[in-house]
C-alpha atoms as a PDB file:
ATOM      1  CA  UNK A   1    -165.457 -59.359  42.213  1.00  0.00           C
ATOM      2  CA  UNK A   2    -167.448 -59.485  39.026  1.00  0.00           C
ATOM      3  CA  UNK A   3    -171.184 -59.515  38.522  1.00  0.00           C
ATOM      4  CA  UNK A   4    -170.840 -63.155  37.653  1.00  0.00           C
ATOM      5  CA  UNK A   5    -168.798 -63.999  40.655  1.00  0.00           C
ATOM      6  CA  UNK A   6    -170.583 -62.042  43.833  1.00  0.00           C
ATOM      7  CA  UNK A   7    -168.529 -63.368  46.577  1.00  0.00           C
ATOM      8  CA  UNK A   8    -165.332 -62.441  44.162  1.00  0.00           C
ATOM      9  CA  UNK A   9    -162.718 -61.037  46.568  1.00  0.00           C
ATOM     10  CA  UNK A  10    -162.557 -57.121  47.670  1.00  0.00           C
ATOM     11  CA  UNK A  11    -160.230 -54.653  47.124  1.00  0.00           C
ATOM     12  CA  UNK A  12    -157.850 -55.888  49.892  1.00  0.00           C
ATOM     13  CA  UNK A  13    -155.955 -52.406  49.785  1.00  0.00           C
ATOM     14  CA  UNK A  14    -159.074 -50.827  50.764  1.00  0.00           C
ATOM     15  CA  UNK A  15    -160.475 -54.007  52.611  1.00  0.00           C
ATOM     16  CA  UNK A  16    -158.428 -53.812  55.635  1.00  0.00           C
ATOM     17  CA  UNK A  17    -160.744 -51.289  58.180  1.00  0.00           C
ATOM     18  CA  UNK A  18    -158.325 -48.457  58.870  1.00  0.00           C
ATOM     19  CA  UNK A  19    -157.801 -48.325  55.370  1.00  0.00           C
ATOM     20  CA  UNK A  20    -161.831 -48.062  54.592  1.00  0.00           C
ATOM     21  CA  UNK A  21    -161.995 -45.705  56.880  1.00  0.00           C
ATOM     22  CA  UNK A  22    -159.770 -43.253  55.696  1.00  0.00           C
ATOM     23  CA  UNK A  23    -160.355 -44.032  51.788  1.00  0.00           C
ATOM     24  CA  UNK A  24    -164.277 -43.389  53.125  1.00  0.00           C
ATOM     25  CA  UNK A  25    -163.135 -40.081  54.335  1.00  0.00           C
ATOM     26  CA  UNK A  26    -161.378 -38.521  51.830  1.00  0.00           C
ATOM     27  CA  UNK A  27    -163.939 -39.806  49.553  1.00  0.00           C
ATOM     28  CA  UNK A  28    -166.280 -37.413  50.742  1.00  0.00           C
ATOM     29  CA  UNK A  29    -164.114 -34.182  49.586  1.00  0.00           C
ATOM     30  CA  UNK A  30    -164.975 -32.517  46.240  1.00  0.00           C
ATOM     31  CA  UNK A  31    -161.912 -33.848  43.677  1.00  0.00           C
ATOM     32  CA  UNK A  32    -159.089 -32.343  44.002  1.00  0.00           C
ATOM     33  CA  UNK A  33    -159.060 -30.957  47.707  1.00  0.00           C
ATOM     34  CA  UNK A  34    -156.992 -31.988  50.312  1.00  0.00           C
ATOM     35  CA  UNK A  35    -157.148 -32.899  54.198  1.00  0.00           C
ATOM     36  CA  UNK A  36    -154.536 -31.674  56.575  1.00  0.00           C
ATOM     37  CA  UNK A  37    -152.796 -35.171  58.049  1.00  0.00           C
ATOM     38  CA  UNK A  38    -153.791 -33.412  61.642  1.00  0.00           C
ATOM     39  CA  UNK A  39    -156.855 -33.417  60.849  1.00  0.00           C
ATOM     40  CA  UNK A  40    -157.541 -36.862  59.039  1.00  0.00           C
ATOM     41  CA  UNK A  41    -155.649 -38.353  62.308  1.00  0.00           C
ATOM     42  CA  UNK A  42    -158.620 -36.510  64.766  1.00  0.00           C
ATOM     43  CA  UNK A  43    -161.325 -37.828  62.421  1.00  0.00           C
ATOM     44  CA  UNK A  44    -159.738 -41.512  62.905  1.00  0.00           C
ATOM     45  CA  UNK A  45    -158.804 -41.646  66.016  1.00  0.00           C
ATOM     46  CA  UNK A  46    -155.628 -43.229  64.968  1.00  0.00           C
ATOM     47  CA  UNK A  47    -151.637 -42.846  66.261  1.00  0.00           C
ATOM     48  CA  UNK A  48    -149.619 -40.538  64.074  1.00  0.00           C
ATOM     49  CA  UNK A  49    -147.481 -44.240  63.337  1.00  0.00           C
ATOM     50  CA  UNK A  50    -150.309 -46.495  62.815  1.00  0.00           C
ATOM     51  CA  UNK A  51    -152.068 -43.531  59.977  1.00  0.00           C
ATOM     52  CA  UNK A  52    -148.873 -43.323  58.457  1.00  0.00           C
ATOM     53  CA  UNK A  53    -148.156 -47.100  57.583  1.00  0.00           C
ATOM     54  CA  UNK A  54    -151.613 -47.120  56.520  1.00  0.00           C
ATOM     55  CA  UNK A  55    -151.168 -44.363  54.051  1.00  0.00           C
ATOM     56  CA  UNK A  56    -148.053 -45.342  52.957  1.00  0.00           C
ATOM     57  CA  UNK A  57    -149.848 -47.874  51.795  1.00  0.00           C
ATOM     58  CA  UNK A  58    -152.405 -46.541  49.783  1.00  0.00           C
ATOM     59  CA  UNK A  59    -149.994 -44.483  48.250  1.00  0.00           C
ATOM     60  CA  UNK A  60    -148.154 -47.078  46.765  1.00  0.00           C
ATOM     61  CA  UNK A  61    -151.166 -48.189  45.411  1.00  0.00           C
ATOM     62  CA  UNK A  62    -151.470 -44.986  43.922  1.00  0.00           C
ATOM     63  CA  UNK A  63    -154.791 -44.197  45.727  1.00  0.00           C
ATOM     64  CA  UNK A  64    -153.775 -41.212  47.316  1.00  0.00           C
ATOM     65  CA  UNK A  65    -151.589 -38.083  47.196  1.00  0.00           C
ATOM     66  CA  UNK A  66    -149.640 -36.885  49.641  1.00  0.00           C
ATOM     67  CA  UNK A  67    -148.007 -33.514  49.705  1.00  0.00           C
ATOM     68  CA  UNK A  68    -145.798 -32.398  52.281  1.00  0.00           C
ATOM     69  CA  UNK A  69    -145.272 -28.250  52.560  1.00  0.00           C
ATOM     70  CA  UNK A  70    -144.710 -25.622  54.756  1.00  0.00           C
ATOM     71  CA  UNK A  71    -146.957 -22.964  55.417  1.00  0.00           C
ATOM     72  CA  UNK A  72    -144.913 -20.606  56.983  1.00  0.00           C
ATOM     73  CA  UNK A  73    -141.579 -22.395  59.244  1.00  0.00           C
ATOM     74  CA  UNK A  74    -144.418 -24.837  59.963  1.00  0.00           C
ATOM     75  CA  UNK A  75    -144.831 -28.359  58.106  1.00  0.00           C
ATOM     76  CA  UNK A  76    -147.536 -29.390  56.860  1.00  0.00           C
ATOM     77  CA  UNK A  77    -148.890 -32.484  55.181  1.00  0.00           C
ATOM     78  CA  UNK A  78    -151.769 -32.509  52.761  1.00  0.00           C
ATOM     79  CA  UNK A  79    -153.472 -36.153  51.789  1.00  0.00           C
ATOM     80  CA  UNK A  80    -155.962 -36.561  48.808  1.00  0.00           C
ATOM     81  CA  UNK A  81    -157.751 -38.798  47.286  1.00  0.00           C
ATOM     82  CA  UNK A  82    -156.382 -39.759  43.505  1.00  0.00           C
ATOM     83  CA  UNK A  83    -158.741 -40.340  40.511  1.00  0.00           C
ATOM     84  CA  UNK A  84    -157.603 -43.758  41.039  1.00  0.00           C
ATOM     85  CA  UNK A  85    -158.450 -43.992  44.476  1.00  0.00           C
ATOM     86  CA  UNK A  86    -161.817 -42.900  43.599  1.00  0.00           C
ATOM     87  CA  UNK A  87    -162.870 -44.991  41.129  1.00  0.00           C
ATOM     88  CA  UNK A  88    -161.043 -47.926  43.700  1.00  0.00           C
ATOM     89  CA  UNK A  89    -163.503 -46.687  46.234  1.00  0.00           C
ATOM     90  CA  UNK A  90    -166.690 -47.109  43.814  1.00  0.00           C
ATOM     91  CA  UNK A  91    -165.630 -50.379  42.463  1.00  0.00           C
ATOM     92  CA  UNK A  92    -165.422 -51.687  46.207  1.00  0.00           C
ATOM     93  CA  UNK A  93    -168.693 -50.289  47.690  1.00  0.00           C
ATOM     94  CA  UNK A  94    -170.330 -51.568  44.395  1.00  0.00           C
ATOM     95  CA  UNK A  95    -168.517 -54.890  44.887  1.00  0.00           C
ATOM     96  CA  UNK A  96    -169.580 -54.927  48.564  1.00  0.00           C
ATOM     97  CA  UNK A  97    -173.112 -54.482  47.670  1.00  0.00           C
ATOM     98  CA  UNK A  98    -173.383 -57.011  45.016  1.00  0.00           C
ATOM     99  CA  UNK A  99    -172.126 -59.087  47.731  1.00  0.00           C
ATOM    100  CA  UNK A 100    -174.656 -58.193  50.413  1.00  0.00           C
ATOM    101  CA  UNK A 101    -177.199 -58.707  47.912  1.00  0.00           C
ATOM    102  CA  UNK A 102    -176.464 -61.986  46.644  1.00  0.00           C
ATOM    103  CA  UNK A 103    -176.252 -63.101  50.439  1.00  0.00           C
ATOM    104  CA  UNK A 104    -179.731 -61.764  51.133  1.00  0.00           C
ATOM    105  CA  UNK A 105    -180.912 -63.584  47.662  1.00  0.00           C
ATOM    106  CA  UNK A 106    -179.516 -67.072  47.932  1.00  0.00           C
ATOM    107  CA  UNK A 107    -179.061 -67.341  51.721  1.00  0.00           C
ATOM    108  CA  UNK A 108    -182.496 -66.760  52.981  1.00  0.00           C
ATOM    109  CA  UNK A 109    -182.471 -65.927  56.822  1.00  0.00           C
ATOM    110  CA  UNK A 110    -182.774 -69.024  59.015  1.00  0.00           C
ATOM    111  CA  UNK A 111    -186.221 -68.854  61.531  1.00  0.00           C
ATOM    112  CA  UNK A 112    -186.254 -67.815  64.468  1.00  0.00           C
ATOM    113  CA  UNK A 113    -186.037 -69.656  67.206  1.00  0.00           C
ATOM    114  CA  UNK A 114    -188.605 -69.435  69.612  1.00  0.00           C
ATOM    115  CA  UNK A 115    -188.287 -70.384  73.328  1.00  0.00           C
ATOM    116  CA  UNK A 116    -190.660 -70.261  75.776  1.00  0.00           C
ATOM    117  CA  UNK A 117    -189.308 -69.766  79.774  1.00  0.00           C
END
């Protein structure tokens, strides 16, 4: 989506809702810290399975980090958000405002329809 072209296509690696919702999440941790995949899974509300095919995802497109550890004899799996993941995240929400505002600009809302019982 470019200024010129508001209703330009969005990020479709971010586009698809689960996605959003975690890229929206991690978004709001400082740069450079990390989520536990236990907890990013409570926050969703998602399946173990389904958050995992989802990240895989965005880590192919090189929007997140994912670090697997132990922390003692337990595993542990650390997701973050990459610099390129963050400045994916801005272009989208800025993309997905231009959008909402050229709707509200050239599409005025239709009247209301009035009925009387």
């Amino acid at each position: 989506m470019t200024p010129a072209d508001p209703m330009g296509e969005l990020d479709p690696v971010i586009h698809a809702q689960a996605r959003l919702r975690v890229v929206a999440i991690l978004s709001t941790l400082a740069e450079g810290d990390f989520i536990t995949f236990p907890s990013l899974q409570g926050l969703l509300r998602m399946t173990a399975g389904n958050l995992s095919v989802h990240l895989r995802k965005l880590e192919d497109a090189e929007y997140i980090t994912i670090v697997k550890t132990h922390e003692g004899r337990t595993p542990s799996t650390l997701i973050s958000l990459t610099y390129r993941g963050r400045a994916a995240f801005e272009a989208y929400t800025a993309a997905l405002r231009r959008l909402l505002d050229s709707v509200e600009s050239n599409f005025p809302r239709p009247e209301q329809e009035h009925r009387t019982g």
